[in-house]
N, C-alpha and C. Protein backbone atom coordinates (compact mmCIF):
# COMPACT_ATOMS: atom_id res chain seq x y z
N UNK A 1 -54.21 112.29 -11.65
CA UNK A 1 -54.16 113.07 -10.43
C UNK A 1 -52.73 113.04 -9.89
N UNK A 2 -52.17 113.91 -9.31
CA UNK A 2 -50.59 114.24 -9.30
C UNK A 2 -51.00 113.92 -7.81
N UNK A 3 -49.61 113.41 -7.23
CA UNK A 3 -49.74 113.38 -5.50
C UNK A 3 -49.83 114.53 -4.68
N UNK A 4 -49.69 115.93 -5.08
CA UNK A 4 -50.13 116.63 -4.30
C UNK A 4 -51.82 116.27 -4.30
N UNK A 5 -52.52 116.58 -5.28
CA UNK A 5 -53.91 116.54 -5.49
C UNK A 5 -54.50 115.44 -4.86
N UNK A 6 -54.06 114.36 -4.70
CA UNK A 6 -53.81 113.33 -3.91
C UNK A 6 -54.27 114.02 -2.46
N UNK A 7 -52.62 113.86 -2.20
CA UNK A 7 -53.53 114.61 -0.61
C UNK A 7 -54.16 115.14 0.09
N UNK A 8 -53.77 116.56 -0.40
CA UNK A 8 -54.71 117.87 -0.75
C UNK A 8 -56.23 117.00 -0.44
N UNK A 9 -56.71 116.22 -1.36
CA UNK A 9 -58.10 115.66 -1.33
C UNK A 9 -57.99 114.67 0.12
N UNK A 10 -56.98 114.23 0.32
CA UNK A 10 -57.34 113.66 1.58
C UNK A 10 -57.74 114.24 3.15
N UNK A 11 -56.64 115.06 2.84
CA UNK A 11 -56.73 116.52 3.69
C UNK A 11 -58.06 116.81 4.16
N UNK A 12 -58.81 117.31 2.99
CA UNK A 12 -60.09 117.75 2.71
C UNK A 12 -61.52 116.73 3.37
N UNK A 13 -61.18 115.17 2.75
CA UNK A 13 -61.71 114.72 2.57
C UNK A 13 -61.94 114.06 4.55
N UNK A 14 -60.58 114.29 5.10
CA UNK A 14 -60.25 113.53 6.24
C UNK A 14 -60.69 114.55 7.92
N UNK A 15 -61.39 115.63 7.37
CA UNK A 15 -62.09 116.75 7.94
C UNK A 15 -62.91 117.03 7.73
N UNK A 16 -64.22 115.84 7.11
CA UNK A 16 -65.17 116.34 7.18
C UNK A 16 -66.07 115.08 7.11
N UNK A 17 -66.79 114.69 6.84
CA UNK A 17 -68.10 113.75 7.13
C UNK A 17 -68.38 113.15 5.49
N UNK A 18 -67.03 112.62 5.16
CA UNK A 18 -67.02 111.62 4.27
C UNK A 18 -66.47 110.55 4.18
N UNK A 19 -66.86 109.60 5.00
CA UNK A 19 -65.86 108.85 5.45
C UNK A 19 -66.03 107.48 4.46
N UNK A 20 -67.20 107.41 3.39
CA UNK A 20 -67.40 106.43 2.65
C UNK A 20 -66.18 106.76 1.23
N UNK A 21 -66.31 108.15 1.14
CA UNK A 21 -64.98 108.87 -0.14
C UNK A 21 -63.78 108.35 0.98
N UNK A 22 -63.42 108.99 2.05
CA UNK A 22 -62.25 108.44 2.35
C UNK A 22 -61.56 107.42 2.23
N UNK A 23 -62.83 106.30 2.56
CA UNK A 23 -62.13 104.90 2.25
C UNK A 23 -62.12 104.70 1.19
N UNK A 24 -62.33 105.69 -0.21
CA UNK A 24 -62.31 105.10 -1.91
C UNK A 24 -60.82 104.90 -2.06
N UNK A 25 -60.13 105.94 -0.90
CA UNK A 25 -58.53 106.15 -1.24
C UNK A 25 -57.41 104.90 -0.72
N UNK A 26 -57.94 104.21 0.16
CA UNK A 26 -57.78 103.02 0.25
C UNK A 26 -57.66 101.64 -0.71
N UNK A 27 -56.60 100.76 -0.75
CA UNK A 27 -56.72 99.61 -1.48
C UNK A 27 -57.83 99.25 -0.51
N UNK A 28 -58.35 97.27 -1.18
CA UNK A 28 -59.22 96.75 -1.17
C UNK A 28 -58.76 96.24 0.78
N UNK A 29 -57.44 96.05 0.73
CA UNK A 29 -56.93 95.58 1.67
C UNK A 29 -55.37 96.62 2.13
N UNK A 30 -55.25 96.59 3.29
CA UNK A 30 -54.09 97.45 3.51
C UNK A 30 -53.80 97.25 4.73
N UNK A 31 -52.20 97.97 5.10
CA UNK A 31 -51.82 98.09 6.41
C UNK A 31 -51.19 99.06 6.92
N UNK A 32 -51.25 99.43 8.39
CA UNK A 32 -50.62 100.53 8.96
C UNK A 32 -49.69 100.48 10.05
N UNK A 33 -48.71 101.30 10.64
CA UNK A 33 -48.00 101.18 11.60
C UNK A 33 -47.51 102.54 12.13
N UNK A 34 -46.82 102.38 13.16
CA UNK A 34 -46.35 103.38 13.77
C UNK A 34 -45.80 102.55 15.03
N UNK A 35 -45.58 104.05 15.81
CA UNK A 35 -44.58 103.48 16.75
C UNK A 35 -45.24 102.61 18.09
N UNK A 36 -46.44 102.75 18.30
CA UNK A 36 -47.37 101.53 18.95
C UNK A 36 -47.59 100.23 17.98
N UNK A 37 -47.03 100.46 16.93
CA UNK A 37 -47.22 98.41 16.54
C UNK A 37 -47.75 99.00 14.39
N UNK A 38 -48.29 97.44 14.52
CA UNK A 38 -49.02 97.98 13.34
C UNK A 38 -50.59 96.84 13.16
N UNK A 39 -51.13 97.03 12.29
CA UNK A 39 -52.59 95.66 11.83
C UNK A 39 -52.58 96.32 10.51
N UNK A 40 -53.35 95.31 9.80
CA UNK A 40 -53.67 95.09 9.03
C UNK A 40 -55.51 95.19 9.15
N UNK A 41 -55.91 95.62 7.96
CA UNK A 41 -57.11 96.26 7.32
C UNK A 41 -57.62 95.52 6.35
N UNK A 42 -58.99 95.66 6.06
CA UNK A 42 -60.29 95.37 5.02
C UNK A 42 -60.92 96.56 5.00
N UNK A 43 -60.67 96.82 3.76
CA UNK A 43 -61.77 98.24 3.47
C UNK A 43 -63.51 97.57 3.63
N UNK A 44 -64.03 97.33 4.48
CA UNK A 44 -64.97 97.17 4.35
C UNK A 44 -65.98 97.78 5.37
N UNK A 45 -67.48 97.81 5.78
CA UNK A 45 -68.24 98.51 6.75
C UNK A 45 -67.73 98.53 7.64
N UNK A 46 -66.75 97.71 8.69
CA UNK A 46 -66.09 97.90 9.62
C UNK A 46 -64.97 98.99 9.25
N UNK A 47 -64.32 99.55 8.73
CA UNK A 47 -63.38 100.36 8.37
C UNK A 47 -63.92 101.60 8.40
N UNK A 48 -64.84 101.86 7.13
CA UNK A 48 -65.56 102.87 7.25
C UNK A 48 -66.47 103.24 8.54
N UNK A 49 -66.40 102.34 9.54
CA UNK A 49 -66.89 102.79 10.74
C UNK A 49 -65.97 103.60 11.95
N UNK A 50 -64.64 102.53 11.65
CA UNK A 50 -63.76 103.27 12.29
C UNK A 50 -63.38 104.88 12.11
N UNK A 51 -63.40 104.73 10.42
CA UNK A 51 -62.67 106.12 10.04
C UNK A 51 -63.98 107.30 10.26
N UNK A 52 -64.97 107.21 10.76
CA UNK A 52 -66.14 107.78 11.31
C UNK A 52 -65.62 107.95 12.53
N UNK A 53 -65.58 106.81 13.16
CA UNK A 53 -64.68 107.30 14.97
C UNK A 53 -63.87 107.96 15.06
N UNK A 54 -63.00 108.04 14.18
CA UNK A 54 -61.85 108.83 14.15
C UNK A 54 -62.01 110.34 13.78
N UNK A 55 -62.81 110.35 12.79
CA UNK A 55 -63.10 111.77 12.48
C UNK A 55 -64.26 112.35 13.86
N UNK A 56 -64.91 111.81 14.45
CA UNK A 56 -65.95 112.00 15.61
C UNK A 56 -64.75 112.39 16.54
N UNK A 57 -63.35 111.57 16.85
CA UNK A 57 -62.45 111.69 17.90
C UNK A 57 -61.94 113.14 18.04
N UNK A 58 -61.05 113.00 16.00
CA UNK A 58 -60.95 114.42 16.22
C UNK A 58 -61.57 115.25 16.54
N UNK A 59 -63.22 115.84 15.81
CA UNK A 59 -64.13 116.81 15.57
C UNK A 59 -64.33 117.04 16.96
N UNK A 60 -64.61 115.94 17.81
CA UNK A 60 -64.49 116.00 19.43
C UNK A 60 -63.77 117.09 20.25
N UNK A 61 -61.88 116.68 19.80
CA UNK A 61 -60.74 117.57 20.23
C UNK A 61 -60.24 118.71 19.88
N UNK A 62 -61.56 119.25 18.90
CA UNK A 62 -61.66 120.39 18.20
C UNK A 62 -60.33 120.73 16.95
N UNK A 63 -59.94 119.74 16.15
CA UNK A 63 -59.31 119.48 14.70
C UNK A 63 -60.09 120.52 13.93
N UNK A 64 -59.69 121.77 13.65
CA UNK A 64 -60.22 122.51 12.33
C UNK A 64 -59.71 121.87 11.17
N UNK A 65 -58.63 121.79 10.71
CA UNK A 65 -57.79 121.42 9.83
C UNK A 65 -56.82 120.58 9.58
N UNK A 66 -56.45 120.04 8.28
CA UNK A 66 -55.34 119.66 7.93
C UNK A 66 -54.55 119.80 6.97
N UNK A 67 -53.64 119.93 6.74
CA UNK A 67 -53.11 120.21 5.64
C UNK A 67 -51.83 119.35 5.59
N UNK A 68 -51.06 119.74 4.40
CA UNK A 68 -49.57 118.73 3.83
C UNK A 68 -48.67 119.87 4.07
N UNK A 69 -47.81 119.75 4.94
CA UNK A 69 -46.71 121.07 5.54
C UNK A 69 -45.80 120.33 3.92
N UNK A 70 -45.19 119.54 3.78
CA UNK A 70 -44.29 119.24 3.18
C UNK A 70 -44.64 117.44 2.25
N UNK A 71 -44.01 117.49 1.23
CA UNK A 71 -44.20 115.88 0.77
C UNK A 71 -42.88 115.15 -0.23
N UNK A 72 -42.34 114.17 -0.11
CA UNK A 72 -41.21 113.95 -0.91
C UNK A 72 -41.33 112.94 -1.02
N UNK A 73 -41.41 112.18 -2.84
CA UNK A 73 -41.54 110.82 -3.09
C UNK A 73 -40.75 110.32 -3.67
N UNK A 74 -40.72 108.95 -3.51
CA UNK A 74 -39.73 108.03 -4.81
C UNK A 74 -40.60 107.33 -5.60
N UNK A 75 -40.45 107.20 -7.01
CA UNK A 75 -40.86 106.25 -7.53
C UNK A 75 -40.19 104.68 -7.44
N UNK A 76 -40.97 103.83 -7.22
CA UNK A 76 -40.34 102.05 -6.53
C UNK A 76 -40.38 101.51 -7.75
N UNK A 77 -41.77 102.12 -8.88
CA UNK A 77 -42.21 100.92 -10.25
C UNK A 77 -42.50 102.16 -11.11
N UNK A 78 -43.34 101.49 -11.90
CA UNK A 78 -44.57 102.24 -13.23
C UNK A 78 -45.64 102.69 -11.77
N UNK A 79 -45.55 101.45 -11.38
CA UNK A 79 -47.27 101.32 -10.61
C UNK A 79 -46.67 101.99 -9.44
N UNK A 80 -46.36 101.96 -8.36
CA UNK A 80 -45.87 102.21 -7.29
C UNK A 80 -44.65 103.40 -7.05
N UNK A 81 -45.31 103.99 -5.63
CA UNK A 81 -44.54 105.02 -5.44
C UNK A 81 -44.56 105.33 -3.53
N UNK A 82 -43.38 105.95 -2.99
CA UNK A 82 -43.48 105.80 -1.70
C UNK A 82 -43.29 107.51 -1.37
N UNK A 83 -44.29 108.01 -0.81
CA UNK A 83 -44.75 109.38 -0.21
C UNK A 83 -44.43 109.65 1.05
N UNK A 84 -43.56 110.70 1.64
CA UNK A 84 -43.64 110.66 3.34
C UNK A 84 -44.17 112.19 3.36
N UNK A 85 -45.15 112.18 4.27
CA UNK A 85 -45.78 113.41 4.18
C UNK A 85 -45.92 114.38 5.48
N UNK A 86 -45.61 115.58 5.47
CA UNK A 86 -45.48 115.85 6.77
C UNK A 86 -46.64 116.79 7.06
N UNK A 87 -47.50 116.27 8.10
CA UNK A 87 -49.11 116.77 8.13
C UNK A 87 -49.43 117.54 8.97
N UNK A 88 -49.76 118.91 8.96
CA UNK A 88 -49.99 120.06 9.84
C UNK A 88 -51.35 120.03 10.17
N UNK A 89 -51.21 120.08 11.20
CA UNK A 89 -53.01 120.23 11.85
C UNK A 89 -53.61 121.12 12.70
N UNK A 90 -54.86 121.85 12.80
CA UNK A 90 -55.02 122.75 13.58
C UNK A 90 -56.46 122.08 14.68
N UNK A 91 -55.95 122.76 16.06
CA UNK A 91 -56.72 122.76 16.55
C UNK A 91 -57.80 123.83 17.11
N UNK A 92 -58.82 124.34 17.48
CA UNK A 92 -59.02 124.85 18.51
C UNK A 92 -58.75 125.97 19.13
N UNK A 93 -58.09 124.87 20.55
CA UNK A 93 -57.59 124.90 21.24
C UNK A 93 -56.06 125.59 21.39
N UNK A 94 -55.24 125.16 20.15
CA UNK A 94 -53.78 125.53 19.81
C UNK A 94 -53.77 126.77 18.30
N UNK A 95 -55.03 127.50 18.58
CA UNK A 95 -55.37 128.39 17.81
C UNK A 95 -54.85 127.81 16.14
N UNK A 96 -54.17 128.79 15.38
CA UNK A 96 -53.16 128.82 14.29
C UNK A 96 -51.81 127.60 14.26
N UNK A 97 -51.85 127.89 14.86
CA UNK A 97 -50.32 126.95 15.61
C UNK A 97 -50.26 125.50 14.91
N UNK A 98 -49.57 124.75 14.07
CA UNK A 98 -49.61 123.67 13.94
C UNK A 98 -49.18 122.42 14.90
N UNK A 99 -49.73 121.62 14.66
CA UNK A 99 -49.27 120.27 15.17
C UNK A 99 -48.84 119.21 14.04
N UNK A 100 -47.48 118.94 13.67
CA UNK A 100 -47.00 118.00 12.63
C UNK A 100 -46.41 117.10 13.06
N UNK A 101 -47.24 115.90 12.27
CA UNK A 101 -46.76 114.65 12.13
C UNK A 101 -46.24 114.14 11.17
N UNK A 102 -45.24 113.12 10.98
CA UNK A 102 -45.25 112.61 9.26
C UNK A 102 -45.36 111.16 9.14
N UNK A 103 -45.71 111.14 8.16
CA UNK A 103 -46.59 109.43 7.50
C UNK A 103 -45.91 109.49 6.22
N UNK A 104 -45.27 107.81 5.71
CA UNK A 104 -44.70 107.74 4.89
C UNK A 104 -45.73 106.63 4.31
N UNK A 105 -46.38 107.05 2.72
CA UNK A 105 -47.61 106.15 2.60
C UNK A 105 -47.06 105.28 1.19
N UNK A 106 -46.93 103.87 0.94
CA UNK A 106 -46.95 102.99 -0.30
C UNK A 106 -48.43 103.07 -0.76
N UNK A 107 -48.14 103.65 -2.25
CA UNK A 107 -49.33 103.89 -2.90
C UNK A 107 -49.24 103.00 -4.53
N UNK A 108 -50.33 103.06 -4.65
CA UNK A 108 -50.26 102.13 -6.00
C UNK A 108 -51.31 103.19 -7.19
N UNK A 109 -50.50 103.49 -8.16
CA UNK A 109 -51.30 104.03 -9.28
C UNK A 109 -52.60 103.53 -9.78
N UNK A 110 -53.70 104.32 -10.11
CA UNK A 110 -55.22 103.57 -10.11
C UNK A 110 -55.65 104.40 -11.18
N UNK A 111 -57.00 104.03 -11.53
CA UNK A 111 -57.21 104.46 -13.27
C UNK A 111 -57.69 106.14 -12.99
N UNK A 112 -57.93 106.32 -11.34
CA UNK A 112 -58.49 108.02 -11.43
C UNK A 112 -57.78 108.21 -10.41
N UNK A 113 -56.68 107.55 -10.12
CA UNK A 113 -55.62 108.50 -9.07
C UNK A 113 -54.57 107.32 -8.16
N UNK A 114 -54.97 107.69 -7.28
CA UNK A 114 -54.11 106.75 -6.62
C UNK A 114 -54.42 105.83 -5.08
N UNK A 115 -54.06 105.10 -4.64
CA UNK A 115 -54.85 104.15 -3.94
C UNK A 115 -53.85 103.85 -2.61
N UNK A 116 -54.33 104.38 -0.91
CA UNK A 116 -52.80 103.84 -0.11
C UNK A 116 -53.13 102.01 -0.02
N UNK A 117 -51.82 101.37 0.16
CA UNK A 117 -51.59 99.84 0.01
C UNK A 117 -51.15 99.84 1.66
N UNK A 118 -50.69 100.87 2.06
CA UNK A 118 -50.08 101.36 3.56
C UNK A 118 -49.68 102.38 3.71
N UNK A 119 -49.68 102.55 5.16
CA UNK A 119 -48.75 104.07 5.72
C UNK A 119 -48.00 103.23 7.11
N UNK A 120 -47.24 103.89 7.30
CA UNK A 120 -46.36 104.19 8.62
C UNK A 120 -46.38 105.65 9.47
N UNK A 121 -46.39 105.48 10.09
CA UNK A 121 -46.64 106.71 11.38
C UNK A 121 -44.48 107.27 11.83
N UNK A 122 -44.20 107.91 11.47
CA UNK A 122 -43.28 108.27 11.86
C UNK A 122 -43.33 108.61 13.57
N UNK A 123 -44.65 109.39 13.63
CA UNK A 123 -44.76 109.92 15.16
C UNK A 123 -45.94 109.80 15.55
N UNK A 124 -45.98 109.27 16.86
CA UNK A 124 -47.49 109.33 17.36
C UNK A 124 -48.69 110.20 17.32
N UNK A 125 -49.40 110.52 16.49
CA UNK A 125 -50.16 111.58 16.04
C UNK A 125 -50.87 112.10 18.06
N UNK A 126 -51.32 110.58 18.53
CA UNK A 126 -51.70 110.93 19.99
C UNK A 126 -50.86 111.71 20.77
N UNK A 127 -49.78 110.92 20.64
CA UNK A 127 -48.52 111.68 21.90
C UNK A 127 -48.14 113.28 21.35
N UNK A 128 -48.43 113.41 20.36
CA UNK A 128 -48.35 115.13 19.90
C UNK A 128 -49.48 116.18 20.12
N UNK A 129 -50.76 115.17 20.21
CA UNK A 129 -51.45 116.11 20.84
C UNK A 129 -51.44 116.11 22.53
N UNK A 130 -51.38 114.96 22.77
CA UNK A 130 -50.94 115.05 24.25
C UNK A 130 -49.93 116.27 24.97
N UNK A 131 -49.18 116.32 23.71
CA UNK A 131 -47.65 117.41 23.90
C UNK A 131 -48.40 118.38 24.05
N UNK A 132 -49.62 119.21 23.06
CA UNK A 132 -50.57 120.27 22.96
C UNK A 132 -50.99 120.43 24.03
N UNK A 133 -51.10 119.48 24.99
CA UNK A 133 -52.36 119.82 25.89
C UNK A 133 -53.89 119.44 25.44
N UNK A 134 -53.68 118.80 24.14
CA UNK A 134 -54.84 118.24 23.78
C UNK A 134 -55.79 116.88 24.30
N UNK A 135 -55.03 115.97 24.40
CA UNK A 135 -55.05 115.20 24.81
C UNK A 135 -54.85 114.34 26.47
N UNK A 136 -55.71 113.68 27.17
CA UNK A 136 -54.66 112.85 28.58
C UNK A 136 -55.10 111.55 28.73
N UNK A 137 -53.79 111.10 28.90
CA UNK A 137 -53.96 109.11 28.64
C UNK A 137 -54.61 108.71 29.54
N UNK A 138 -55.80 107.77 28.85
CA UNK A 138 -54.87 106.92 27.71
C UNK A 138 -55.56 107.67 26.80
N UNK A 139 -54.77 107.50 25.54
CA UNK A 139 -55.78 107.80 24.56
C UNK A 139 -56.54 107.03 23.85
N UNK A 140 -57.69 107.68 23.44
CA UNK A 140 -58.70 106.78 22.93
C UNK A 140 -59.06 106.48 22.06
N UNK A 141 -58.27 107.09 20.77
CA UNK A 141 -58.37 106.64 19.39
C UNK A 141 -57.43 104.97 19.68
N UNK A 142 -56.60 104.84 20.46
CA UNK A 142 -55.67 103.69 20.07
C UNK A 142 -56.55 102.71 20.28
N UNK A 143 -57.72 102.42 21.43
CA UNK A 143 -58.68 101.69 21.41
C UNK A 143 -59.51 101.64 20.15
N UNK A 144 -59.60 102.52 19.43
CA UNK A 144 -60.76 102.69 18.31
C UNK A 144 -59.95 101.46 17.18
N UNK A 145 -58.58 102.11 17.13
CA UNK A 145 -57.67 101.10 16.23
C UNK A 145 -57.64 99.73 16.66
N UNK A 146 -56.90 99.31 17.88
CA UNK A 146 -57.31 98.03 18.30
C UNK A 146 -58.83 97.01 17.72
N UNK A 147 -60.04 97.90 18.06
CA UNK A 147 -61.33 97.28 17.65
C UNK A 147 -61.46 96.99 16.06
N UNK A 148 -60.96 97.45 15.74
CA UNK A 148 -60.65 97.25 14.13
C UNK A 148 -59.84 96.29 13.52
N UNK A 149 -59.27 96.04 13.93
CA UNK A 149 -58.03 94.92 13.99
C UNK A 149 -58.42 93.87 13.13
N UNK A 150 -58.31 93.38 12.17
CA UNK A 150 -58.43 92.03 11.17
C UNK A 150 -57.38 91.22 11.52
């Protein structure tokens, strides 16, 4: 599976009511960050609960879509490779119009594709919809993340 196809499927996968496939794309263990901090993760029933909240948060704020505006990687190994991806999203509310964020994700090669080990948040995915008019603080996915917390 090539890293577009990669995402592309995450894309897909991260808009709709699969949140047990979502977490396949996940290592066993992983971590995330951005510009509010970062934690660390267990793919386990607690995870897959979150990433249910999250998709409920969006589907909530009326998220039609997502897509990969742009993607540029390095290879680090054989196994490993570092992706920053710049993610267009539609709402609603902000008709056509995108909202982009970018996430730079460490991924590790796997026997049917590829697996994130982490991401980083370049930009507050909240504070951009906030910018939309989508959003008014606090926001409430950052609580969803907090509860998750390992």
């Amino acid at each position: 599976m090539t890293l577009n196809q990669f995402f592309n499927q995450y894309a897909e996968l991260s808009t709709r009511p699969h949140t047990e496939e979502l977490a396949t794309l996940y290592a066993p263990t992983f971590f995330v960050g951005g510009p509010e901090g970062s934690h660390a993760f267990t793919n386990d029933a607690r995870f897959i609960e979150w990433v249910r909240q999250v998709a409920d948060f969006n589907r909530h704020h009326g998220m039609r879509d997502l897509e990969v505006v742009s993607m540029r990687d390095a290879a680090l190994s054989p196994l490993h490779t570092l992706a920053t991806v710049t993610w267009g999203t539609r709402f609603e509310k902000t008709g056509d119009r995108l909202i982009e964020f970018e996430i730079s994700y460490l991924l590790e090669r796997a026997e049917d594709g590829w697996r994130i080990l982490s991401y980083i948040a370049r930009t507050d995915q909240n504070a951009e919809m906030a910018q939309a008019g989508l959003l008014q603080p606090p926001y409430s996915i950052r609580r969803l993340l907090k509860t998750q917390t390992h």
